[in-house]
Each structure stands twice: as structure tokens, then as C-alpha cells.
Protein backbone atom coordinates (compact mmCIF):
# COMPACT_ATOMS: atom_id res chain seq x y z
CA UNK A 1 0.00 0.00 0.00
CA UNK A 2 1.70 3.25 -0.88
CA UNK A 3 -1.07 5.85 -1.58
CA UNK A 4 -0.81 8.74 0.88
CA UNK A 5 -3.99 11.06 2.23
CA UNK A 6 -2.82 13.84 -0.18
CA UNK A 7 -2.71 11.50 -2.96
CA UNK A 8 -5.88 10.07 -2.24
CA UNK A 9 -7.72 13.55 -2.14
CA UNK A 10 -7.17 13.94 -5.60
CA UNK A 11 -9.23 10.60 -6.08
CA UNK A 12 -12.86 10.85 -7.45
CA UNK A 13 -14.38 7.35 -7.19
CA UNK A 14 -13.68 4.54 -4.46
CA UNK A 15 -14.38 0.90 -5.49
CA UNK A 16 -14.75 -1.91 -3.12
CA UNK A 17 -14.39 -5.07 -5.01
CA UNK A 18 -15.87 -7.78 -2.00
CA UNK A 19 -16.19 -11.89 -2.65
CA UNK A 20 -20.27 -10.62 -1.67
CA UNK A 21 -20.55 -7.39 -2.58
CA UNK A 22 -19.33 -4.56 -4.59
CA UNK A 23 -19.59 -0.60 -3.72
CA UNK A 24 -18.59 2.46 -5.61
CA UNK A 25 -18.26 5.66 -4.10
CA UNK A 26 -18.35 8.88 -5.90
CA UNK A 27 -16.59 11.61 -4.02
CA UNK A 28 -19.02 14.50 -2.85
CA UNK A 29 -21.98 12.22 -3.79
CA UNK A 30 -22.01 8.89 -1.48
CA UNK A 31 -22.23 5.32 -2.45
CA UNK A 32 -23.87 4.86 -5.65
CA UNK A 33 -23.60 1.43 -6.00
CA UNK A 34 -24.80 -1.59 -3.64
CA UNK A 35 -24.57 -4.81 -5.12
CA UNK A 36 -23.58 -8.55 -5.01
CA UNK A 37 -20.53 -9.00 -6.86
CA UNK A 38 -22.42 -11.42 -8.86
CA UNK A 39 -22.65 -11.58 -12.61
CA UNK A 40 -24.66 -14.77 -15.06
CA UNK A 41 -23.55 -15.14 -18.37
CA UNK A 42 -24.78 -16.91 -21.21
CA UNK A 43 -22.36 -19.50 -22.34
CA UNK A 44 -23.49 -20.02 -25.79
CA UNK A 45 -23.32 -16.32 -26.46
CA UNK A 46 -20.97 -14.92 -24.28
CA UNK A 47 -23.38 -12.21 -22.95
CA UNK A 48 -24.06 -10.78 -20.02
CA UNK A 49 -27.80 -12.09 -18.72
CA UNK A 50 -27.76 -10.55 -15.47
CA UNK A 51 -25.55 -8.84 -12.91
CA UNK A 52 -26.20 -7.93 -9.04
CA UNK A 53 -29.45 -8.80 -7.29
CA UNK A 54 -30.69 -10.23 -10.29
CA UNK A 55 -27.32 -12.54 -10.76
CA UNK A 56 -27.73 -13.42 -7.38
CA UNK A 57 -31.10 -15.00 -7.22
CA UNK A 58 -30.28 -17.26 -10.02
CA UNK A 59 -27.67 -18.78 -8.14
CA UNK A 60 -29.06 -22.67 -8.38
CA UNK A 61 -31.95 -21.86 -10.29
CA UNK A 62 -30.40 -21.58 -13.62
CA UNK A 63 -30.73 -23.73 -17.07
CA UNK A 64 -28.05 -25.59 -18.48
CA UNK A 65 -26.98 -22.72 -20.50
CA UNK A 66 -26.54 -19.83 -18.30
CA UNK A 67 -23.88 -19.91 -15.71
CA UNK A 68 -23.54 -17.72 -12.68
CA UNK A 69 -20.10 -16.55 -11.88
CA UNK A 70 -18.03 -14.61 -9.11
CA UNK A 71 -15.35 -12.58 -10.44
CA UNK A 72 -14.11 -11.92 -6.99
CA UNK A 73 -12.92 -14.60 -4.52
CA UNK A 74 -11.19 -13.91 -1.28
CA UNK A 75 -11.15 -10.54 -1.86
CA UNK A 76 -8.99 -11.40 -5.20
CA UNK A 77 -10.13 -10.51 -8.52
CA UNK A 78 -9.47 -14.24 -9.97
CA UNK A 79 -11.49 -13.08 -13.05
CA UNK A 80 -10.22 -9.40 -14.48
CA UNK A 81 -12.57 -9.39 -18.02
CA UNK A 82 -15.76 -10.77 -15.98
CA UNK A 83 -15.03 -7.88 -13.29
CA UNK A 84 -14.86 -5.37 -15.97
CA UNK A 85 -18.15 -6.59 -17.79
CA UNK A 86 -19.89 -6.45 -13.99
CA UNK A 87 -18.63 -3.21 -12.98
CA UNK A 88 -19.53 -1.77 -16.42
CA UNK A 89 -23.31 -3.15 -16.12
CA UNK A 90 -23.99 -2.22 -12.36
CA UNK A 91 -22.59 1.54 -12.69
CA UNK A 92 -24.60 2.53 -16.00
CA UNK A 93 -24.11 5.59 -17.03
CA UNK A 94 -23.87 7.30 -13.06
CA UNK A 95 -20.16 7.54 -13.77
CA UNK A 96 -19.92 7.93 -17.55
CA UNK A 97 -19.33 11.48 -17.30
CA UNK A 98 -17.03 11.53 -14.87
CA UNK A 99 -15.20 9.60 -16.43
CA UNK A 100 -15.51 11.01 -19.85
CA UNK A 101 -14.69 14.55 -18.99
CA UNK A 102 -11.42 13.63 -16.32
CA UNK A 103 -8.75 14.00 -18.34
CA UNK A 104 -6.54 12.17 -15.16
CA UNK A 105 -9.37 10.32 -13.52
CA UNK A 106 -8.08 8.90 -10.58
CA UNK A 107 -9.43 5.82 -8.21
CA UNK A 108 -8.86 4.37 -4.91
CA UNK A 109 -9.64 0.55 -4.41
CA UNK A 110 -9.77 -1.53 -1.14
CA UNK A 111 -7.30 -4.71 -1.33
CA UNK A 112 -7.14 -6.89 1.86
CA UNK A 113 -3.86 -6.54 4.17
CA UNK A 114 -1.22 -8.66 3.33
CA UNK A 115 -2.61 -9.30 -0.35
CA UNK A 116 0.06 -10.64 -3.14
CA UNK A 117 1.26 -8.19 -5.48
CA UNK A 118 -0.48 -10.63 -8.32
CA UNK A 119 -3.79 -9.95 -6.37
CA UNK A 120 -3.49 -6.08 -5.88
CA UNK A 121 -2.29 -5.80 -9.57
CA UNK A 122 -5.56 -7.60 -10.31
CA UNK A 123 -7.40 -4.69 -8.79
CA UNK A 124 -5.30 -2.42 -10.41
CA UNK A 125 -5.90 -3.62 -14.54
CA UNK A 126 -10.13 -4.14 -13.64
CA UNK A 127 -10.39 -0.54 -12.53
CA UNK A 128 -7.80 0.54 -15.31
CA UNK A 129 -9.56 -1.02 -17.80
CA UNK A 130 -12.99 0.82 -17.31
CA UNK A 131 -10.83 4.33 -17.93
CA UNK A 132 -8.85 5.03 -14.51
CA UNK A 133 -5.62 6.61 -14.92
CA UNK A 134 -4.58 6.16 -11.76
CA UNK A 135 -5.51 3.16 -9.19
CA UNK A 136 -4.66 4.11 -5.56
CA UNK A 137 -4.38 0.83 -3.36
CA UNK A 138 -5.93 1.00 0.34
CA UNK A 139 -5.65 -1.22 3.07
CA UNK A 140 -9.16 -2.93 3.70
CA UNK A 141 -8.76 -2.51 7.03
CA UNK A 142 -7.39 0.90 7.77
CA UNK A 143 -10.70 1.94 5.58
CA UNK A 144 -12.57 -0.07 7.67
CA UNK A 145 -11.56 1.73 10.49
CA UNK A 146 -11.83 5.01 9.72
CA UNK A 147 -15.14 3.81 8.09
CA UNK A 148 -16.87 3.28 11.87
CA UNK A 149 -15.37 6.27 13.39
CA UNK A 150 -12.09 4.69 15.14
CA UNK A 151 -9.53 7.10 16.13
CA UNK A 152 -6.68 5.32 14.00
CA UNK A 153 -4.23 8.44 14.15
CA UNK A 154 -3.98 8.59 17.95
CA UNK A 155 -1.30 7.05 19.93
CA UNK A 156 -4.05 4.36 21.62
CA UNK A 157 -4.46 1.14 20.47
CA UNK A 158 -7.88 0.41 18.83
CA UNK A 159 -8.63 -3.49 17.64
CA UNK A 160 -10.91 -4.29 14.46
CA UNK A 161 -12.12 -7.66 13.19
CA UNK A 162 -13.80 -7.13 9.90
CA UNK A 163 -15.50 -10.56 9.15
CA UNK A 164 -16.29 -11.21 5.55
CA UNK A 165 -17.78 -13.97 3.63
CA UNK A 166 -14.63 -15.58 2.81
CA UNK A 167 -12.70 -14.43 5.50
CA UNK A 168 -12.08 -12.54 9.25
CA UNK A 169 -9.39 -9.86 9.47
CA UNK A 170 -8.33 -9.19 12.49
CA UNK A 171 -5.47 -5.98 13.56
CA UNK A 172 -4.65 -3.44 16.41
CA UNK A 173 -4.05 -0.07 15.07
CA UNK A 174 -2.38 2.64 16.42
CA UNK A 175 -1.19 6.46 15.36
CA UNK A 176 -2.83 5.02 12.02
CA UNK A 177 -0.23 1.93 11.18
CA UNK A 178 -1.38 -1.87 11.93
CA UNK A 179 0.85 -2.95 15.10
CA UNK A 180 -0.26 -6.77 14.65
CA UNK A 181 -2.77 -8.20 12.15
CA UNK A 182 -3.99 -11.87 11.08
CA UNK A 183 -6.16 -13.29 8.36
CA UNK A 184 -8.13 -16.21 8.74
CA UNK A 185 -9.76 -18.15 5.85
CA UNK A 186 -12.87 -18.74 8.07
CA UNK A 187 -16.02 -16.19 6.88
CA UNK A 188 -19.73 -16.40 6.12
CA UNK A 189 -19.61 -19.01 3.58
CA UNK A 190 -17.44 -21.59 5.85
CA UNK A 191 -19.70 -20.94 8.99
CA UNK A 192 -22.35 -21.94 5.90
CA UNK A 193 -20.97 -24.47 4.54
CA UNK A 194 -20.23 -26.40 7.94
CA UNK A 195 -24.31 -25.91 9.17
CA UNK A 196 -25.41 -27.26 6.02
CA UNK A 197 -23.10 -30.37 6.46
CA UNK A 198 -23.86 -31.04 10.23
CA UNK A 199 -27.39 -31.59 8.65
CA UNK A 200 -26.22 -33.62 5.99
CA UNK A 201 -24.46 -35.74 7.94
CA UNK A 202 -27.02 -36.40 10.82
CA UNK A 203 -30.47 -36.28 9.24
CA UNK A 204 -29.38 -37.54 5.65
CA UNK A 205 -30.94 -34.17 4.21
CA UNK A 206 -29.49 -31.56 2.00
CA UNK A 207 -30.63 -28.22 2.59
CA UNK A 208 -30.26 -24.68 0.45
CA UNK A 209 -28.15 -21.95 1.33
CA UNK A 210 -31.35 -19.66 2.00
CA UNK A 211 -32.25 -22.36 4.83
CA UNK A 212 -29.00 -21.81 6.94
CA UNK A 213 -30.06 -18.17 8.06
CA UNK A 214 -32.75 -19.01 10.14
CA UNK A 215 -30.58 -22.24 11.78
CA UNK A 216 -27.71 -19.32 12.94
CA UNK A 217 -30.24 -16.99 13.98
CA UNK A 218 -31.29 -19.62 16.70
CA UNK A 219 -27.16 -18.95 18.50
CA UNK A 220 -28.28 -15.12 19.93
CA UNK A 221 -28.78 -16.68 22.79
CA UNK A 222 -26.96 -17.16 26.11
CA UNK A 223 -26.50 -20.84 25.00
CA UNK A 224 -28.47 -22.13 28.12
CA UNK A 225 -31.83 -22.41 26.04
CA UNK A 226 -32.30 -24.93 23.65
CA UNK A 227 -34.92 -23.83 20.85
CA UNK A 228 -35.52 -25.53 17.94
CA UNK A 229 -36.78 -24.99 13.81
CA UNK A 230 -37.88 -26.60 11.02
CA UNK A 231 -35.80 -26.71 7.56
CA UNK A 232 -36.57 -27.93 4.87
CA UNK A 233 -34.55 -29.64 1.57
CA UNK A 234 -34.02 -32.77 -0.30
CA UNK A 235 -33.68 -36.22 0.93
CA UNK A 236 -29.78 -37.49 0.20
CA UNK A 237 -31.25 -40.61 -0.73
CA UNK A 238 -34.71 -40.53 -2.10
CA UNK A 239 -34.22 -37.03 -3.64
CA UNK A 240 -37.81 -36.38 -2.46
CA UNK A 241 -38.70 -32.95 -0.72
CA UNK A 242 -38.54 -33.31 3.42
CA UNK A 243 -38.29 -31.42 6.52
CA UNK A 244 -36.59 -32.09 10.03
CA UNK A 245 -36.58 -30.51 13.41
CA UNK A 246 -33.24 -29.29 14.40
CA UNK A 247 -31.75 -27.51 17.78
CA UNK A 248 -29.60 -24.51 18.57
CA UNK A 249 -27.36 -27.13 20.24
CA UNK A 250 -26.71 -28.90 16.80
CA UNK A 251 -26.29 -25.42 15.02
CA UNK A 252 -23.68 -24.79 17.71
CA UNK A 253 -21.70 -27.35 17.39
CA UNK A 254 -21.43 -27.59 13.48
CA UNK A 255 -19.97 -23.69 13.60
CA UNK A 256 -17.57 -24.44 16.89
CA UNK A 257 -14.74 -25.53 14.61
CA UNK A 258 -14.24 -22.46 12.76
CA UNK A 259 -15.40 -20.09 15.82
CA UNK A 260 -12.08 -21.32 17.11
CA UNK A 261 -10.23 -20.65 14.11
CA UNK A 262 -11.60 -16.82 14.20
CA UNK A 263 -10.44 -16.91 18.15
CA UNK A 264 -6.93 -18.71 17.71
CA UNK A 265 -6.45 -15.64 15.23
CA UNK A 266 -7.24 -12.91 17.75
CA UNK A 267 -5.40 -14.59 20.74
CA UNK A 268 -2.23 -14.78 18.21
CA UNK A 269 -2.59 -10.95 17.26
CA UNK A 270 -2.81 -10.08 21.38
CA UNK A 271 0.08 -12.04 21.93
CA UNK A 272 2.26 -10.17 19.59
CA UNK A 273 1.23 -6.32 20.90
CA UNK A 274 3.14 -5.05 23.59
CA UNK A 275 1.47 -4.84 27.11
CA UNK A 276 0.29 -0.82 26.80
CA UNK A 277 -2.02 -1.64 23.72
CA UNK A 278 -3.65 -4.24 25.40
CA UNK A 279 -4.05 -2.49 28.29
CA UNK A 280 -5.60 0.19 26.51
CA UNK A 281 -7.95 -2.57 24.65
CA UNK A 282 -9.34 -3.55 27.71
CA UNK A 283 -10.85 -0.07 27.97
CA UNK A 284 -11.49 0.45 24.13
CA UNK A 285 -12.72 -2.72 23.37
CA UNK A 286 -13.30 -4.75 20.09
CA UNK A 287 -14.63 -3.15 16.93
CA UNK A 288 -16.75 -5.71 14.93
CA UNK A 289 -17.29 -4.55 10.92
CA UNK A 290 -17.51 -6.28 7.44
CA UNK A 291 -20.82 -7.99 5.82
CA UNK A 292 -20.79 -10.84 8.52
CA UNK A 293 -20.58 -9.07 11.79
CA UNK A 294 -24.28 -9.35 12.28
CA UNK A 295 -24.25 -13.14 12.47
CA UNK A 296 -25.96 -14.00 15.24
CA UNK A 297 -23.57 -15.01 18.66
CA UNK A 298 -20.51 -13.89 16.78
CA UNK A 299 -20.21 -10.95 18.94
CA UNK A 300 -20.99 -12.70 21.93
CA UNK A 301 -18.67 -15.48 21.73
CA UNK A 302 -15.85 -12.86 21.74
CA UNK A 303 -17.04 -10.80 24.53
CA UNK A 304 -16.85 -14.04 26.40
CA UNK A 305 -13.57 -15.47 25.30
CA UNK A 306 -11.72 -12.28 25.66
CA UNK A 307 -13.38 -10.45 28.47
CA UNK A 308 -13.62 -7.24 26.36
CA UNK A 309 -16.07 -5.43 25.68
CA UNK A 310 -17.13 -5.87 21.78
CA UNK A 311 -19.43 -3.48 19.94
CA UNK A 312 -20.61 -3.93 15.98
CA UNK A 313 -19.83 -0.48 13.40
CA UNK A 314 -23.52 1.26 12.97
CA UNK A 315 -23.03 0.33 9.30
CA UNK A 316 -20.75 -2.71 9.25
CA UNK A 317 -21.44 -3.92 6.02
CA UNK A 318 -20.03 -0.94 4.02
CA UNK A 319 -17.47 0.58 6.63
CA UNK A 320 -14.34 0.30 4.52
CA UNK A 321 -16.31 1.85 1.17
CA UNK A 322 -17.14 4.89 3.36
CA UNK A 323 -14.06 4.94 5.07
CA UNK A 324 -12.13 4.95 1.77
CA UNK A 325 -14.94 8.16 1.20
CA UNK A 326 -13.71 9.72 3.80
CA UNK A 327 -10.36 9.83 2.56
CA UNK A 328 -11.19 11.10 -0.46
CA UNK A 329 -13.02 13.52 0.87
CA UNK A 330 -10.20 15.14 3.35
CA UNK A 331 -12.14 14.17 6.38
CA UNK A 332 -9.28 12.38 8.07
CA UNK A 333 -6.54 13.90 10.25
CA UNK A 334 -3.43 13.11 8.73
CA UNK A 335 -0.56 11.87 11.08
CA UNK A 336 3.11 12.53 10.88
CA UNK A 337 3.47 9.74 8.66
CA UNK A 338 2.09 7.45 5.70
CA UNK A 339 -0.98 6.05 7.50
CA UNK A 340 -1.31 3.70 4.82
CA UNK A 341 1.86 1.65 4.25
């Protein structure tokens, strides 16, 4: 990351290029663009069918034909062209003249800490090739921290875990650097994919993604009271249409394996800050951002592992897209160094 505040001022539009969800922000304006970073192509063509919302509920639903793609994995644009085509279709023409009429058109883009050069270079080309003369690169998570208000440039340490779908991001920031930081490949889509195999595995059913949400909204609670809920799906067997009864103690103990993963992480990142930033955390507490930090007993199990007090952004979902605003925008206090390397 080398772009500096006063290079980022002379920005106009900040992309955030998410595994779920892509954001554009047009300086002086706000976001203009909310979507899922979804995009369904027809393969005997080669058009575009759909991109967005509408991409996104054809995901299993689609004909033979027509495939439904992710350009962005990880956080990694693993798909540059396809990226281009979806950015293209979900801005329209709200950025055509800016972009026509900037000589120098400059953009900012969030990349995850600690992302290859081959990944941020990724980021770099898809923006470039929709007319960007200039890609600034951004640290997801020191966007995502002056996204929900955190006083990064201060000489206090503040902590951040910005939970995706693919993965959790975990750091301790302080006079607007990253003291200690750790990715783990445990997000959204793991903590789904391990419900909807605890089911497979004990009632012989297979269920749909849209029937996991109301299993993991049964863990906000104190985990004393057992409540249960009907799904439904598709025998493994028969392949006939069927519906079982299952607990919060189940759901529980499908997502305990990679609730321990996310908590190994932030135990390793305490460890390696010195004594007077975690004294100061045990005051400031545990910011909780990104698209999953609503999940339901995700912010409870780390108030009770770590005996701080944990508190989700107002906006979590879109912190580090507003945060990169900000930037742009000259509302953050610059520090006596690059806050961004």
C-alpha cells in the first residue's frame, strides 16, 4: 500500500471489489452502488444475462446454458474481463461522465492486508480497464476503520475484526499503522458451509443456502436455552422434498470448529502487541465490521472469550467503502506519517 492522504484527495471514485458485494463511491456524492458482486452469463453467447441482485437470485436456479459466476474470490479478482463486464453493467451511465470529462481520472480501491502483489495488480488492470488513470491501493482494514469512526491516528491502540464472507481480518491499530494483524480463511460461507453439512451428515438431508439463516439466527442466545426450527430440503437418498426438526445445540456445534479458528487468530494478534495496547484494549474494546458481523452469537462469543467489551460499526457492512470516502473527501486527520503503508 503506498497511496498517501494527499494523494488520495485527488481521487474521485472509491471501489470496493468484496467476494459478496461490490460498492462504488463517488466523491461529494455517497455510495452509488450496492450490489452482489455477482454476474450470469450466457455461455453459448458470451453475454451478459444478469448482474447484481438479479445474478444473485439465479444462483441454483439456472438452465443448463446460463452460468452464474463470481469474479471476486477472497477478496482477489481471480477473473479481471468478468469484473470489468460487472462493474460496467452495475454503474450505467452514473459515472460515464465523470469519467468522460477527467482528463486524469483517478481511483482508490480496497485490497485486503497482506494481499500478493499478483492480487493487488488484479485490482489495479479491472479498474484501469474501465478508464482510470490512476488506481490508488488501500488497506481494507485501515478503511474499515476510519469507516466506523475509530480514532486510528492517535497514539491508543484500537482493535478491528472485519469478518467477511470468505474471511475474518483481524489488527490493532495505532497512530494510524497496523501494530499486529492476522487473516483467517474462516467467513460467512465456511460458517455456511459447515451448518449445512452437520445436517447432511445427521439427518441424511441436503438443505439450500437460504435455509441456513434461520438455523444461525437460533445462537443469539446465552447458550443455556435450547430452541428448535424446522428446515426444509431434499432427501440425500430418495431425492424427495422433506423437513426435520433441528436444535440450537446442533447449530452450535457444526460452527464451533471455525469459531475457534476466528479466536486462535485474535489470541495470536494479542500475543504479539506489547502490554500498553492491550491495556488500553481492555478499555477500548473490540470493533466488529464487514458484511458478517451481524451473524448471530458472533459478537458474543468474543465478549466471552476475551473479556472485552465488543461493539458492531452502525453500518458494518459498508465501513471500509465509506471509510475509503472519507479519505477522499479530506475528512481524516493526517498523522506525521504514511498512514497507509
Amino acid at each position: 500500500m503506498t497511496a498517501s492522504l494527499d494523494q488520495l484527495r485527488r481521487c474521485t471514485v472509491a471501489v470496493d471489489l468484496g467476494p459478496s458485494r461490490t460498492r462504488v463511491y463517488l466523491k461529494n456524492t455517497g455510495i452509488i452502488v450496492d450490489e452482489p458482486s455477482v454476474a450470469a452469463v450466457d455461455c453459448r453467447t458470451g453475454s451478459l444475462v444478469a448482474v447484481g441482485c438479479d445474478a444473485a437470485h439465479m444462483v441454483g436456479r439456472t438452465p443448463e446454458h446460463i452460468r452464474v459466476v463470481r469474479p471476486v474470490v477472497g477478496g482477489t479478482v481471480v477473473n479481471i474481463d468478468m469484473a470489468q463486464r460487472m462493474l460496467r453493467a452495475l454503474i450505467g451511465d452514473k459515472l460515464s461522465k465523470a469519467w468522460r470529462f477527467k482528463p486524469v481520472l483517478r481511483a482508490a480501491v480496497c485490497v485486503p492486508h497482506g494481499s500478493e502483489p499478483l492480487a493487488q495488480r488484479a485490482s489495479v488492470e479491472t479498474l484501469a480497464g474501465l478508464g482510470a488513470r490512476r488506481v490508488e491501493l488501500v488497506d481494507a482494514l485501515i478503511a474499515a476503520a476510519v469507516g466506523c469512526g475509530l480514532p486510528v491516528e492517535l497514539p491508543e491502540a484500537t482493535m478491528i475484526v472485519m469478518s467477511g464472507a470468505a474471511t475474518t481480518q483481524v489488527a490493532v491499530l495505532s497512530l494510524g499503522s497496523i501494530v499486529a494483524s492476522e487473516t483467517i480463511p474462516v467467513g460467512r460461507d465456511v460458517m455456511d458451509r459447515a451448518v449445512i453439512q452437520h445436517v447432511r451428515n445427521h439427518h441424511a438431508l441436503m438443505i439450500p443456502n437460504q435455509e441456513v439463516n434461520p438455523l444461525q439466527q437460533m445462537l443469539d442466545t446465552d447458550g443455556t436455552a435450547i430452541r428448535s426450527t424446522e428446515v426444509h430440503g431434499m432427501d440425500a437418498a430418495s431425492g424427495l422434498a422433506r423437513s426435520v426438526l433441528v436444535d440450537s445445540e446442533s447449530v452450535r456445534l457444526a460452527v464451533r470448529t471455525p469459531m475457534n479458528a476466528v479466536l486462535d487468530g485474535l489470541r495470536s494478534v494479542l500475543r504479539r502487541c506489547p502490554p500498553d495496547l492491550v491495556a488500553d484494549l481492555a478499555d477500548r474494546g473490540i470493533t466488529l465490521t464487514g458484511g458478517s458481523a451481524p451473524m448471530p452469537g458472533l459478537d458474543t462469543m468474543l465478549r466471552t472469550t476475551t473479556g472485552m467489551p465488543v461493539q458492531i460499526a452502525e453500518h458494518p457492512d459498508d465501513c471500509a467503502v465509506r471509510g475509503l470516502g472519507a479519505m477522499l473527501e479530506g475528512r481524516v486527520r493526517p498523522v506525521a506519517f504514511d498512514p497507509l503503508r
